[in-house]
Structures are given as structure tokens and as C-alpha cells.
C-alpha atoms as a PDB file:
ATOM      1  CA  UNK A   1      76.579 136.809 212.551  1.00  0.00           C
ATOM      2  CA  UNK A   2      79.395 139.014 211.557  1.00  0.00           C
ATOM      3  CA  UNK A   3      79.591 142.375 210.929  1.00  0.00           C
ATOM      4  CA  UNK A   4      80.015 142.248 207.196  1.00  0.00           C
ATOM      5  CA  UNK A   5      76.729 140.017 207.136  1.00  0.00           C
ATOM      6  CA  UNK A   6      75.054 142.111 209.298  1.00  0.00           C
ATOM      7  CA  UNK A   7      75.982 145.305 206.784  1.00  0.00           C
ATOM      8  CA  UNK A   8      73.985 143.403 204.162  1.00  0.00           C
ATOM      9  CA  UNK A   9      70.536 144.841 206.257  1.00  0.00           C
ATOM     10  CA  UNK A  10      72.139 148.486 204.141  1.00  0.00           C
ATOM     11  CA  UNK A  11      71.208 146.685 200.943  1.00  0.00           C
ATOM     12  CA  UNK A  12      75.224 147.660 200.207  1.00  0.00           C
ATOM     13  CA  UNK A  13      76.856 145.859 197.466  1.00  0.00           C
ATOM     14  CA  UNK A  14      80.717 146.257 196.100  1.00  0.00           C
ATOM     15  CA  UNK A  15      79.011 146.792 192.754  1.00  0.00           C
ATOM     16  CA  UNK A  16      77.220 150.278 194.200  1.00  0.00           C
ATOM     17  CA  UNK A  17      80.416 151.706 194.272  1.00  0.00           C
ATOM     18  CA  UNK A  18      81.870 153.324 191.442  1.00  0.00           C
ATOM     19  CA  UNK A  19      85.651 153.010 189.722  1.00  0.00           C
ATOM     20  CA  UNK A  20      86.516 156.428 190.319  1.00  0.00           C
ATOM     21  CA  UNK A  21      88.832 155.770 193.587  1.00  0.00           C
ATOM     22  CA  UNK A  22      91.042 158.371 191.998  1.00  0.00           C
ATOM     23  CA  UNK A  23      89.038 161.091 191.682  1.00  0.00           C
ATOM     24  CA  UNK A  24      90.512 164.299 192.823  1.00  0.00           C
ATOM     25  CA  UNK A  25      88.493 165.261 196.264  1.00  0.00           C
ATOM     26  CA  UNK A  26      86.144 168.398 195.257  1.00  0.00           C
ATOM     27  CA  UNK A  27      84.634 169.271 198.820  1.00  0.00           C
ATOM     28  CA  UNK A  28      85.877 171.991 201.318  1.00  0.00           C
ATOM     29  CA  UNK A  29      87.150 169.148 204.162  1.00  0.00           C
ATOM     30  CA  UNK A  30      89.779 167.554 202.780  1.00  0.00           C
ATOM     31  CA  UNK A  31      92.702 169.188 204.898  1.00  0.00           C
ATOM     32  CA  UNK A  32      90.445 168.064 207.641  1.00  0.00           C
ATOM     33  CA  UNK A  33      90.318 164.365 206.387  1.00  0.00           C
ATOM     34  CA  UNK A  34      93.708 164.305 206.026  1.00  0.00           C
ATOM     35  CA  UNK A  35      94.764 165.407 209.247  1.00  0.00           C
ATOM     36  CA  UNK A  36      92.676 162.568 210.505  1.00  0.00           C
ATOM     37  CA  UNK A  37      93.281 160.170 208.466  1.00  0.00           C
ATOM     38  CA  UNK A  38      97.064 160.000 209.023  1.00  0.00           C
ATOM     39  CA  UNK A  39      96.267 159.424 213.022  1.00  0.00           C
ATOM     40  CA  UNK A  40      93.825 156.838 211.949  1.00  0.00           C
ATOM     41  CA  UNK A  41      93.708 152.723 212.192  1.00  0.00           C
ATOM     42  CA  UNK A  42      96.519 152.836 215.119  1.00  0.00           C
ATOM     43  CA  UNK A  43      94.636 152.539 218.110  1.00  0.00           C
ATOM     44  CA  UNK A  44      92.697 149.211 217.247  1.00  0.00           C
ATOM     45  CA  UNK A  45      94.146 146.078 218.606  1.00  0.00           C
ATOM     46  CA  UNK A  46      93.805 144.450 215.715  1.00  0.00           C
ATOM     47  CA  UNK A  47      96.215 147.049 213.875  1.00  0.00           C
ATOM     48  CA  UNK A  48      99.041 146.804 216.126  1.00  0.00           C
ATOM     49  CA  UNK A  49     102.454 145.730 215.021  1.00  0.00           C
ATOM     50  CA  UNK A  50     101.485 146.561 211.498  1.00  0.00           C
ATOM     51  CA  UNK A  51     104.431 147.496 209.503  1.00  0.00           C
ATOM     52  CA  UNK A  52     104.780 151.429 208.302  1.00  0.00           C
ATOM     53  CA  UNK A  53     103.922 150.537 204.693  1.00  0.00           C
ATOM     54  CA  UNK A  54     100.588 148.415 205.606  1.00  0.00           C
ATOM     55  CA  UNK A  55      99.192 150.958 207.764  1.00  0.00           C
ATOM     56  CA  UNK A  56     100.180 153.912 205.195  1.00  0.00           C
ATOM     57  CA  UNK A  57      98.131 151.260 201.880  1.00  0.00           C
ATOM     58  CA  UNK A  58      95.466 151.086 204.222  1.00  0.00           C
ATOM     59  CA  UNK A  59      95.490 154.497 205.355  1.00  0.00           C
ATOM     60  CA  UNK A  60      94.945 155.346 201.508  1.00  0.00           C
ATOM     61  CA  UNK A  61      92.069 153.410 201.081  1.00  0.00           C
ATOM     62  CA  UNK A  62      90.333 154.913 203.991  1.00  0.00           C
ATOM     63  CA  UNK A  63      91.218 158.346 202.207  1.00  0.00           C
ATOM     64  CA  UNK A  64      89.517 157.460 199.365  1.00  0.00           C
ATOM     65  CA  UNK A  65      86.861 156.096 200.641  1.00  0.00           C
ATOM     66  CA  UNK A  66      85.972 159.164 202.995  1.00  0.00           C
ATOM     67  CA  UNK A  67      86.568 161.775 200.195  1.00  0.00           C
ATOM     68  CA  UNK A  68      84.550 159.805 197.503  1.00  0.00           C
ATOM     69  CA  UNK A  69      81.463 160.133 200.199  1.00  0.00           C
ATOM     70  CA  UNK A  70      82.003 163.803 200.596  1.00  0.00           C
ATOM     71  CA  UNK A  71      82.573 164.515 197.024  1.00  0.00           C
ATOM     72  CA  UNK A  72      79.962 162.526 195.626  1.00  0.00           C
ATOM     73  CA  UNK A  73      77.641 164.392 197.813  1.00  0.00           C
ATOM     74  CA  UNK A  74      78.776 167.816 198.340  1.00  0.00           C
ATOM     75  CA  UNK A  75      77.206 170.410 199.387  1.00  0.00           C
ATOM     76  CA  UNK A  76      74.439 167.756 201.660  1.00  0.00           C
ATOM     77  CA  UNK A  77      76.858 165.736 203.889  1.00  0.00           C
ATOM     78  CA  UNK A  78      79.699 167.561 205.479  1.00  0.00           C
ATOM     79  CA  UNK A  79      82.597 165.841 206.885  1.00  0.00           C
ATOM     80  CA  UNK A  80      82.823 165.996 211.022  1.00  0.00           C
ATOM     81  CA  UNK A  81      85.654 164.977 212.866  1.00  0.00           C
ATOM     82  CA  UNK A  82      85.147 161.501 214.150  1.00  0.00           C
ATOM     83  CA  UNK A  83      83.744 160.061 211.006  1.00  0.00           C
ATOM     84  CA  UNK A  84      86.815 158.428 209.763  1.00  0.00           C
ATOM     85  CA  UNK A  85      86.484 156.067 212.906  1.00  0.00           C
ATOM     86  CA  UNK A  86      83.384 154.770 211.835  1.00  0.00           C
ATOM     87  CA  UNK A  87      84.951 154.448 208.304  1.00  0.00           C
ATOM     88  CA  UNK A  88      87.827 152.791 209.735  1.00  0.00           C
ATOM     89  CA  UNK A  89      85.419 150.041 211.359  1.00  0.00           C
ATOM     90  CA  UNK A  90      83.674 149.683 208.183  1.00  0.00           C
ATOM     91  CA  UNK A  91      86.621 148.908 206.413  1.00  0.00           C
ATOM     92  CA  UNK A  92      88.590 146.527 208.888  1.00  0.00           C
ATOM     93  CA  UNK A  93      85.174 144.747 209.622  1.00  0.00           C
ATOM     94  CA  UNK A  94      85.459 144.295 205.358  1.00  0.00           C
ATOM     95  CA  UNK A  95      88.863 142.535 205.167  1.00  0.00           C
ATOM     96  CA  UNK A  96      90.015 145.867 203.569  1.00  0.00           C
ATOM     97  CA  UNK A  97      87.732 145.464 200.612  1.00  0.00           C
ATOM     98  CA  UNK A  98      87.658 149.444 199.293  1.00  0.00           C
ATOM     99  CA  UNK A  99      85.171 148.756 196.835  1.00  0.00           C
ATOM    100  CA  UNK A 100      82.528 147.266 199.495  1.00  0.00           C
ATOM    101  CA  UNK A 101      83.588 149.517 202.609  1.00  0.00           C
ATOM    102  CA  UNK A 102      82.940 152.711 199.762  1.00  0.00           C
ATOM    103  CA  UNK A 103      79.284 150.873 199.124  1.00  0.00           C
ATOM    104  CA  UNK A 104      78.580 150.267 202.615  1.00  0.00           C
ATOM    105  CA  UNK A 105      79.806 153.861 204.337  1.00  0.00           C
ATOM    106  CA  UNK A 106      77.843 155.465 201.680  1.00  0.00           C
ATOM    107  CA  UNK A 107      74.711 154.024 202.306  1.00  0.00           C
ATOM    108  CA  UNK A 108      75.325 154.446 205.974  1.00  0.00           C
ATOM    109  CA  UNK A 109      75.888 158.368 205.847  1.00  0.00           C
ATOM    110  CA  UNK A 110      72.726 158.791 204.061  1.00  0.00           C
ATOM    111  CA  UNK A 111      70.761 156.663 206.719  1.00  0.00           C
ATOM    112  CA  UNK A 112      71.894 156.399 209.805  1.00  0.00           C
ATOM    113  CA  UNK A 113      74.715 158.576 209.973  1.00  0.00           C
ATOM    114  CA  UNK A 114      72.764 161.807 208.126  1.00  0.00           C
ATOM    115  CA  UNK A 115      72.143 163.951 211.186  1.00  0.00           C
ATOM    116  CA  UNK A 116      75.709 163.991 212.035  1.00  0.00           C
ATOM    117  CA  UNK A 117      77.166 165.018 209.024  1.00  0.00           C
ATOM    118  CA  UNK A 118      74.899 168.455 208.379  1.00  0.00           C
ATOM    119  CA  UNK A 119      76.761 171.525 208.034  1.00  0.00           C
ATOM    120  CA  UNK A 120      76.327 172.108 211.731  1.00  0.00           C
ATOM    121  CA  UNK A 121      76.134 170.044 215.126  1.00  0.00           C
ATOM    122  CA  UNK A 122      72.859 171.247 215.913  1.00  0.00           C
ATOM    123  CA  UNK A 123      70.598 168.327 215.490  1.00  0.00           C
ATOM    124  CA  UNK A 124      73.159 166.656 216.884  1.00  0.00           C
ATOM    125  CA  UNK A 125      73.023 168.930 220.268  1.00  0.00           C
ATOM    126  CA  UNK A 126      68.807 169.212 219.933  1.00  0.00           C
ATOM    127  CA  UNK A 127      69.322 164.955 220.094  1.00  0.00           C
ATOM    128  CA  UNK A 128      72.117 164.744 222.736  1.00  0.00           C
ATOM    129  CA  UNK A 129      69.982 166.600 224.769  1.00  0.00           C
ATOM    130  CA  UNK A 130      67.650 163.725 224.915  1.00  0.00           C
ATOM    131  CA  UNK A 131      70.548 161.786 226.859  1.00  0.00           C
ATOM    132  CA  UNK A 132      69.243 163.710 230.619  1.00  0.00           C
ATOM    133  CA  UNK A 133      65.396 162.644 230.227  1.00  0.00           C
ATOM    134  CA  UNK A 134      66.873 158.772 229.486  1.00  0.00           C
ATOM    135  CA  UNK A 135      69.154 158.856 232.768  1.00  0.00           C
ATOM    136  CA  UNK A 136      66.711 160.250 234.884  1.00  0.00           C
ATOM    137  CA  UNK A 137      64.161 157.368 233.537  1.00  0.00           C
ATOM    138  CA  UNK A 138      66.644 154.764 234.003  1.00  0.00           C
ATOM    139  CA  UNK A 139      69.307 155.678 236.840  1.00  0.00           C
ATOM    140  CA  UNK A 140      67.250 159.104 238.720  1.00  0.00           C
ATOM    141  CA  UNK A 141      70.185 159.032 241.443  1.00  0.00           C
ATOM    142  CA  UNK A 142      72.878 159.389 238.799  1.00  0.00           C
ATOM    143  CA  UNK A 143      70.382 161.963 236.845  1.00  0.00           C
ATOM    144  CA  UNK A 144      70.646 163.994 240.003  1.00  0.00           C
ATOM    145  CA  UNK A 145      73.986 163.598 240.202  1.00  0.00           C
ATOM    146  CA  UNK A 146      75.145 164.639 237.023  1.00  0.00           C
ATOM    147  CA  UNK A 147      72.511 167.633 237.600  1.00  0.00           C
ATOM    148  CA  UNK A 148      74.364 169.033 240.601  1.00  0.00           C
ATOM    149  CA  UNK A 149      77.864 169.215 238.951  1.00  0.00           C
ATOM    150  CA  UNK A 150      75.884 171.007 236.096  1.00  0.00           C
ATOM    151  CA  UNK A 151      77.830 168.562 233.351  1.00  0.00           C
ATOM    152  CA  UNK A 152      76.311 168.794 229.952  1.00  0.00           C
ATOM    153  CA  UNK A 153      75.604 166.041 227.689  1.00  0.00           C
ATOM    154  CA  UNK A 154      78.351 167.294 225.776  1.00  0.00           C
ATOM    155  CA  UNK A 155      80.758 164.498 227.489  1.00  0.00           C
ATOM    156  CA  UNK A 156      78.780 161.560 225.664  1.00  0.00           C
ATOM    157  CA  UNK A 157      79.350 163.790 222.603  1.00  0.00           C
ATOM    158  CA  UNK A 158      82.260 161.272 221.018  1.00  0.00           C
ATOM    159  CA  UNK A 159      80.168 158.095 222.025  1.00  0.00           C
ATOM    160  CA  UNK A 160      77.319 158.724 220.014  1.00  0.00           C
ATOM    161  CA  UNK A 161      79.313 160.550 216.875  1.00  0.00           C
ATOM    162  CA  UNK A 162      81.648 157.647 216.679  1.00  0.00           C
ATOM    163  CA  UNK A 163      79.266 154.968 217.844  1.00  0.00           C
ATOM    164  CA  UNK A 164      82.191 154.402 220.651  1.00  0.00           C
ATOM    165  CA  UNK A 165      84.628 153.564 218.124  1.00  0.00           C
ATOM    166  CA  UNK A 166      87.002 156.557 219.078  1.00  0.00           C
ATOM    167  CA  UNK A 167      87.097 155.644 223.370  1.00  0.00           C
ATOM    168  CA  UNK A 168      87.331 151.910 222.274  1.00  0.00           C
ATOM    169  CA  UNK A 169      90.260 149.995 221.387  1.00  0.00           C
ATOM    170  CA  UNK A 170      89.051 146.029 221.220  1.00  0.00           C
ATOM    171  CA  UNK A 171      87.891 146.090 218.107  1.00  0.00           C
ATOM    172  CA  UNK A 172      85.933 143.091 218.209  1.00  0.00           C
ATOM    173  CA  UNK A 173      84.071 144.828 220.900  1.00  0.00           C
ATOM    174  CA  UNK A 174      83.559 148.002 218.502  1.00  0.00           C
ATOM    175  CA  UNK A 175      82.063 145.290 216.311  1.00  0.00           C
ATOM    176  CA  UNK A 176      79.836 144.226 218.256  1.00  0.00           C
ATOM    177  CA  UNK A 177      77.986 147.858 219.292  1.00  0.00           C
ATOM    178  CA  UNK A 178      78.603 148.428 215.182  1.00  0.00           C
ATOM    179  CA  UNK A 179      76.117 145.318 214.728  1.00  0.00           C
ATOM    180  CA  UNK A 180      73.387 146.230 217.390  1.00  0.00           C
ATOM    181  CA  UNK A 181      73.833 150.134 216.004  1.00  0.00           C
ATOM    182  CA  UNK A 182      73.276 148.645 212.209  1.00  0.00           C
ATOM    183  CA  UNK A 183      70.389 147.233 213.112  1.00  0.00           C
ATOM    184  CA  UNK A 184      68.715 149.780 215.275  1.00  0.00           C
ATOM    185  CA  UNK A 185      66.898 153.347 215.007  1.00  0.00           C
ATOM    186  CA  UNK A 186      69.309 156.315 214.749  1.00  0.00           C
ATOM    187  CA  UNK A 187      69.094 157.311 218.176  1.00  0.00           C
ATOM    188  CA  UNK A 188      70.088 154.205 219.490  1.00  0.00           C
ATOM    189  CA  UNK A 189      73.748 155.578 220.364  1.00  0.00           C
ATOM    190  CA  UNK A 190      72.149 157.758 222.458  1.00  0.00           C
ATOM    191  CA  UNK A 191      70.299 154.696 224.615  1.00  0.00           C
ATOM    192  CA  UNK A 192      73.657 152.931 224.855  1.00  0.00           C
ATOM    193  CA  UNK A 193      74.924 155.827 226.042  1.00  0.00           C
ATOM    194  CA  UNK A 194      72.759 156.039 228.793  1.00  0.00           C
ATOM    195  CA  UNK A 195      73.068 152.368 230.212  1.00  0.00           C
ATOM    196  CA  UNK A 196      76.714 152.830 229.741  1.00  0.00           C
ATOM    197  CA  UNK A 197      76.788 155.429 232.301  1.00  0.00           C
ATOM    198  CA  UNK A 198      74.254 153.643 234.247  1.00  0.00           C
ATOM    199  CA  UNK A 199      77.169 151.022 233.981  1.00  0.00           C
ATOM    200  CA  UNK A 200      79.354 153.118 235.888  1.00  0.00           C
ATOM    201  CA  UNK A 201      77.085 154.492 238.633  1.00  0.00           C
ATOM    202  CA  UNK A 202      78.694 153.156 241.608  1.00  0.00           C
ATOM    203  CA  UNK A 203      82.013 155.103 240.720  1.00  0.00           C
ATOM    204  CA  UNK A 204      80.316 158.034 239.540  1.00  0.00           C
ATOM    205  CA  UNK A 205      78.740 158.484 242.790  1.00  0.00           C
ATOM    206  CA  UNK A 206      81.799 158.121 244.626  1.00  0.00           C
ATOM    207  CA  UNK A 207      83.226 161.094 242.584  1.00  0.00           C
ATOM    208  CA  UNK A 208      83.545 164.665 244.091  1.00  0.00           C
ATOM    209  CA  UNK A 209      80.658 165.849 242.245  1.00  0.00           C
ATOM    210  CA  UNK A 210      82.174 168.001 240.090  1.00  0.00           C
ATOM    211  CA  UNK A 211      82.348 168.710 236.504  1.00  0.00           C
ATOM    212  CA  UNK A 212      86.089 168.463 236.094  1.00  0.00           C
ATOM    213  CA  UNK A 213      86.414 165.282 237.711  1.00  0.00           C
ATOM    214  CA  UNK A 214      83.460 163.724 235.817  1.00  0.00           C
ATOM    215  CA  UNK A 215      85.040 164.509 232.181  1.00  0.00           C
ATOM    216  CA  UNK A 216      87.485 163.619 233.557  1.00  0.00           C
ATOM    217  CA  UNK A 217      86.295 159.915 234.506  1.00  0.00           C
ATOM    218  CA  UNK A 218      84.744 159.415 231.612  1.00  0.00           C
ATOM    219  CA  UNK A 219      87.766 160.543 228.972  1.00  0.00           C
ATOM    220  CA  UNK A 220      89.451 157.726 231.391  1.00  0.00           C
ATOM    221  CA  UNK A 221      86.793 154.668 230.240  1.00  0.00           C
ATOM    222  CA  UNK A 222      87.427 152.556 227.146  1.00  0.00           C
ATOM    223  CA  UNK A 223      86.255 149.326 227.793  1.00  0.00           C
ATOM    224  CA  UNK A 224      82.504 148.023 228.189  1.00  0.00           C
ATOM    225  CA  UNK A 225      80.451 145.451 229.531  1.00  0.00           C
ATOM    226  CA  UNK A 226      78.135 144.826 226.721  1.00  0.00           C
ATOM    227  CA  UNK A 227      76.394 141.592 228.029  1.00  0.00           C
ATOM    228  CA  UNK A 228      74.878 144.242 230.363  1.00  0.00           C
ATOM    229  CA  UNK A 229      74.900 147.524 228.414  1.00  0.00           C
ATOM    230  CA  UNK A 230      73.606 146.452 224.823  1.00  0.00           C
ATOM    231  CA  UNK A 231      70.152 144.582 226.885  1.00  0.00           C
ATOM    232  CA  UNK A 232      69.755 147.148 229.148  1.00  0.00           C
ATOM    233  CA  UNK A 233      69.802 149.754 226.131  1.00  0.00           C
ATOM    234  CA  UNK A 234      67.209 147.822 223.804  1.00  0.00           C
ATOM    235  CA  UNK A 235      65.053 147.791 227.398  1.00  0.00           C
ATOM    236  CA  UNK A 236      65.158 151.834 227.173  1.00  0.00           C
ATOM    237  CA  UNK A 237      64.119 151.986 223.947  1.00  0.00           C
ATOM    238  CA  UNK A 238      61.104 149.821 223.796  1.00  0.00           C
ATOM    239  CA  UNK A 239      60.221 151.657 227.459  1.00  0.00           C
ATOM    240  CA  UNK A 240      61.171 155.198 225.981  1.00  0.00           C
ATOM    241  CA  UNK A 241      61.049 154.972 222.472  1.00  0.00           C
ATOM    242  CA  UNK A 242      62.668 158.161 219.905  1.00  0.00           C
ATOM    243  CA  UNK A 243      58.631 159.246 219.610  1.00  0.00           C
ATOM    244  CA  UNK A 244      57.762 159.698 223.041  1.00  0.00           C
ATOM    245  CA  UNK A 245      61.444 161.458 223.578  1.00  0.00           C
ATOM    246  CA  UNK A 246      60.492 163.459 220.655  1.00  0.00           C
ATOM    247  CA  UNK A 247      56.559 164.470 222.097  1.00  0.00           C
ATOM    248  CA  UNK A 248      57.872 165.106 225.140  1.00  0.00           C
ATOM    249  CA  UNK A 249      60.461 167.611 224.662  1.00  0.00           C
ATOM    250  CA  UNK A 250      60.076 169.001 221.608  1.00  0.00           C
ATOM    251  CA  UNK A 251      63.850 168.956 219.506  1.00  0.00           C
ATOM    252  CA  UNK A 252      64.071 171.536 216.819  1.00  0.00           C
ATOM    253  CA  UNK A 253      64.309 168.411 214.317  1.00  0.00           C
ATOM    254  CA  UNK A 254      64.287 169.799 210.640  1.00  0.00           C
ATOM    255  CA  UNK A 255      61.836 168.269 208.046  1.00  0.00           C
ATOM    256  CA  UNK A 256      64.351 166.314 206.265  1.00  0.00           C
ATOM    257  CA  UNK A 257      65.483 164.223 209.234  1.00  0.00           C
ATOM    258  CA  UNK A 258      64.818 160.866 209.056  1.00  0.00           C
ATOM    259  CA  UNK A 259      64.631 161.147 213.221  1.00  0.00           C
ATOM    260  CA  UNK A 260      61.127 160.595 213.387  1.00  0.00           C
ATOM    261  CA  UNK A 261      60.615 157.621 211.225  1.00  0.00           C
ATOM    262  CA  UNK A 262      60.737 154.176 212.319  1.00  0.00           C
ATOM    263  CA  UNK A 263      61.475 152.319 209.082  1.00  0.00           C
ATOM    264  CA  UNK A 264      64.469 152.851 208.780  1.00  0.00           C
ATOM    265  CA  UNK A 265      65.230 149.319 206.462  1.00  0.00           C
ATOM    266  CA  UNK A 266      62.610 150.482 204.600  1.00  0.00           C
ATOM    267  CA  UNK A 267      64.570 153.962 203.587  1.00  0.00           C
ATOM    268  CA  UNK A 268      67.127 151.545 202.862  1.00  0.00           C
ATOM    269  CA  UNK A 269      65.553 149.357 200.677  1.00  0.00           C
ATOM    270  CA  UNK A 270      64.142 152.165 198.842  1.00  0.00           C
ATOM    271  CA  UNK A 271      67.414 153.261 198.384  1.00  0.00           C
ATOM    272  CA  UNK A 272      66.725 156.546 200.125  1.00  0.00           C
ATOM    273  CA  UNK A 273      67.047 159.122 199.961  1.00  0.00           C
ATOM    274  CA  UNK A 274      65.799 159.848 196.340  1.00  0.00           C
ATOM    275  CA  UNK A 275      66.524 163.463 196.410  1.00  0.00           C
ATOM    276  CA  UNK A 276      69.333 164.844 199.062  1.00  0.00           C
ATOM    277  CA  UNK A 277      67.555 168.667 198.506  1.00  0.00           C
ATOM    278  CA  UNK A 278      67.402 170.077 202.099  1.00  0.00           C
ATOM    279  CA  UNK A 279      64.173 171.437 203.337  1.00  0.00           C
ATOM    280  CA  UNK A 280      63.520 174.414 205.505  1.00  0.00           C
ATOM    281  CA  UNK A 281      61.430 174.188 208.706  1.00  0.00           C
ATOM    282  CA  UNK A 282      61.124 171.695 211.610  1.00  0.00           C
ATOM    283  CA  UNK A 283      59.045 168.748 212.735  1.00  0.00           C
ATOM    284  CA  UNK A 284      55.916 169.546 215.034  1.00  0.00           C
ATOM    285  CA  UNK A 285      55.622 166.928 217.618  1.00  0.00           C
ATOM    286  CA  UNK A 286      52.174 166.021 218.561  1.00  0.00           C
ATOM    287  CA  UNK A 287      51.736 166.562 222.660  1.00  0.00           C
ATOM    288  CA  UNK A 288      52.195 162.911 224.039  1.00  0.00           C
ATOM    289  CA  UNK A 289      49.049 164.207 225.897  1.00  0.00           C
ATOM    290  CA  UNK A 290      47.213 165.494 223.547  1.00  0.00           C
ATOM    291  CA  UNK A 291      47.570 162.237 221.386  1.00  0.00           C
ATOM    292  CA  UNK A 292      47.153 159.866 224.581  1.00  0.00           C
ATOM    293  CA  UNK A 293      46.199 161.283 227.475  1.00  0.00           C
ATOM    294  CA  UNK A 294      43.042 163.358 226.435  1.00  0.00           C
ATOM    295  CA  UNK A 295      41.366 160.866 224.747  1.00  0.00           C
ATOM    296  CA  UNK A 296      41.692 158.820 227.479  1.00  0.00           C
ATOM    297  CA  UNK A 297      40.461 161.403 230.119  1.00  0.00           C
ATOM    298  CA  UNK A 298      37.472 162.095 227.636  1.00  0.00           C
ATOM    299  CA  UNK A 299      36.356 158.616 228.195  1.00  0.00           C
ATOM    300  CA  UNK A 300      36.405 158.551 231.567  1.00  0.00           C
ATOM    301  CA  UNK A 301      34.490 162.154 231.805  1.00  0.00           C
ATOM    302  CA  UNK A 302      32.058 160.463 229.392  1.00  0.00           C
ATOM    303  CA  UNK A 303      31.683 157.139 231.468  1.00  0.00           C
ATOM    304  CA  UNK A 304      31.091 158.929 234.991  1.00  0.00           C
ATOM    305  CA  UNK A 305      28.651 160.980 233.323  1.00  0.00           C
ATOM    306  CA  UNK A 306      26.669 157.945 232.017  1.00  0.00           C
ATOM    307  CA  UNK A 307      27.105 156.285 235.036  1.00  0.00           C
ATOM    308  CA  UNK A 308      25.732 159.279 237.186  1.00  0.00           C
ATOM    309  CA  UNK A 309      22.924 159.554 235.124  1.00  0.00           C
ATOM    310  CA  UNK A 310      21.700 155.587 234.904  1.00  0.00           C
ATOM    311  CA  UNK A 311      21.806 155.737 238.401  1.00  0.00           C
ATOM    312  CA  UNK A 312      19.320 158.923 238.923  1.00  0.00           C
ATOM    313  CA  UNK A 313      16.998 156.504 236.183  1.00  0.00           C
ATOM    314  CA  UNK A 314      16.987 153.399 237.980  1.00  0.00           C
ATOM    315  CA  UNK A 315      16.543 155.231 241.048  1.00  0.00           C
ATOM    316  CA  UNK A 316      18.705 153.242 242.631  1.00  0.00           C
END
């Protein structure tokens, strides 16, 4: 299925988005988006050779497209470098249809792209975080590794932003993570990223294990073997899933986020979110032990008991 099919699963429609293309931007980012936007849609292989006055028309549209989103919804999603590669995506993987790349990157900031575009990375951080406790289930050697050269999870920080559409260049590769990301929970970026380092162990650990020369390496990669990495992330999840992560170790996740749900179609069919009004405070995570484990051990207390005391009846 292609990417514009898959897109559909956002409930996006060219008619969603309105005529007002022209619209002069009225949000505090736009020397930002314009700085990025004129470096944009040149690194794809499918954009190369393009003549000066293709790439500047579609250039435009991406423009638009970006500062519609940001204007439209001021003041709740704030424009973060790195955005404008997903955008790009959106649009190439549309044929350069404005109207439906508007329809469709809207829906996806207010979904699955939300916690990245608050007014500050700190979800983000609480949430890249979360990337240690996934390599030390799947790859413990390379956990340790990574450990010892004290490297923080900060070097996956473009992968999971851009959904690895800013270190890749083969864009029907980008496609491809774009329809397993579409489809998935929020945090799935951060599971790929994890078996895509996992995908790299045996030349990570023949690195001098230092930080340096680990950023290094990894600013370096921009291809992917997804027949491996895309299984081997939808593996994690269903072995890890975002609510044990969350149980477990406790991210500062504000009440708003959509983080802790699972239903995420559902938020999209309901056309969610129905009010964008931020709310103050966090999410308190249940003890994965207190909602498993106890119960559990309860049981058994209660069973030895009962056994102890049949036996002392019968005697026997």
C-alpha cells in the first residue's frame, strides 16, 4: 500500500483544508521556517536534477503548508526545527498536492506529531529518555556500552523528531518508516530507534568507546536495513509496550499528552483534539508492581496460607 493510502488511517481529506494558502503567516517562527525551508527538498533522491524554478514552486508550497499549521494553531503547536522534513515527505509522498499534504500534516501535528511541537523539548527529552531502558532490554552489551562513554540519548534526537527523514536520503525508504510510523503509537520512533542501533552493534563495539567517536558514527549513518529494523521494532513494542515504559520510570508526561493512550485512530476519527486548551499538571503512572505484581503475590500469600492450614485439618 502506498503512503498516500496509508495517510487515509488520519481520516485526512483535500477538502479539510481551507483556501486560504495566502494567508499572511501570524505566528512567531516564521524566520525560522524560512531559513529551513529554502535548504529543504534537496537531499531526497527523488529531487535531484530538479531545475531551480521546480524546486523554488515546490519550495513555496511547503511554505505554505508549514505556516498555515502554525498559524491556524498558534499559540498550541510551535514550530521545531526538523518539522519541515516530515512536511516535505508528506508532500512528495502526495504528488505535490498542497491542498491534501495541508489536510494530512495538520491532522498529523495534532496526533502523532503533538509532543514535539510544544513550546519546549521537554516531553520530548522525558520520552527520549526511554531510548536506554529499550537498549538495555534488547541489546544489554551495547546498553553497557553506550553507558561507559556516558553518551546521552540526545544522538537519536533527529531520528525520532524527523521520523529519520533528515539522516535519510532514499526516499522510498523514508516512505516506508513514514507508513509503519502512520500506523503505530507515538513512541514508536523511539523503538525503531533502538533496533536501529541494535543494527549497528558489531561496529559500535569495535569503536573506542568514546563519546566523540560515537556521534560521530552515528551523524555518519544514512541508510537502513528495514527488513530487519522495522520487525525487530514492532517485537519491542509488543515485549515493552509505551505503558510499562511509562510505569516503570515515571516521565513527567503532562495531562494533555496523548502519550498514554493507545487509541490513537480513535483520536483520529474523533477528529481530536476537540479543544487544543493546554492543561497544567502531569500523568501519575500506576507502579507496574503495584498494578501486577502485588496482586499476584497476595494470591500466593493467600494460597500457602490455605494450604498450611488444610493440611493441620486433615492431619495429614
Amino acid at each position: 500500500m502506498s503512503l498516500s493510502r496509508r495517510l487515509g488511517v488520519t481520516g485526512a481529506d483535500a477538502d479539510d483544508a481551507d483556501d486560504q494558502f495566502d494567508l499572511v503567516p501570524s505566528h512567531t517562527h516564521v524566520d525560522t521556517v524560512d531559513k529551513d525551508v529554502a535548504r529543504s527538498l534537496c537531499n531526497y533522491d527523488v529531487c535531484q536534477g530538479w531545475p531551480l524554478e521546480r524546486l523554488e514552486r515546490e519550495r513555496a508550497k511547503l511554505s505554505r503548508i508549514i505556516n498555515r499549521i502554525m498559524s491556524r494553531h498558534a499559540g498550541h503547536l510551535h514550530y521545531i526545527q526538523g518539522y519541515h522534513d516530515i512536511c516535505s515527505v508528506v508532500l512528495i509522498a502526495c504528488d505535490y498536492d498542497e491542498r491534501l499534504a495541508l489536510a494530512i500534516c495538520d491532522r498529523l501535528s495534532r496526533v502523532h506529531l503533538r509532543e514535539f511541537l510544544r513550546p519546549s523539548l521537554d516531553v520530548v527529552v522525558e520520552v527520549l529518555n526511554l531510548l536506554f531502558p529499550l537498549l538495555e532490554c534488547l541489546d544489554p552489551a551495547v546498553a553497557r556500552f553506550l553507558h561507559r562513554a556516558n553518551i546521552q540519548s540526545f544522538f537519536a534526537l533527529s531520528w525520532v523528531l524527523t521520523w529519520f527523514s533528515h539522516t535519510i536520503y532514499k526516499f522510498d525508504v523514508v516512505v516506508r518508516i513514514f507508513d509503519f510510523l502512520i500506523v503505530s503509537h507515538p513512541t514508536m520512533p523511539l523503538y525503531i530507534a533502538a533496533a536501529f542501533v541494535h543494527q549497528h552493534r558489531g561496529n559500535l563495539l569495535r569503536l573506542e568507546c568514546d563519546m566523540p567517536a560515537i556521534h560521530h558514527y552515528f551523524q555518519q549513518q544514512n541508510e537502513v536495513d528495514l527488513d530487519s529494523v522495522l520487525p525487530l521494532a514492532r517485537i519491542l513494542y509488543r515485549r515493552f509496550p509505551p505503558r510499562d515504559l511509562f510505569r516503570q520510570y515515571r516521565p513527567r508526561i503532562p495531562l494533555d499528552s496523548l502519550l498514554p493512550r493507545s487509541d490513537i485512530g480513535k483520536l483520529y476519527s474523533e477528529g481530536w483534539p476537540p479543544s487544543t486548551k493546554p492543561m497544567s499538571g502531569f500523568h501519575t503512572f500506576p507502579s507496574v508492581y503495584s498494578v501486577n505484581a502485588v496482586p499476584m503475590l497476595l494470591i500466593a500469600v493467600w494460597a500457602i496460607i490455605l494450604w498450611q492450614l488444610l493440611h493441620y485439618l486433615t492431619g495429614s
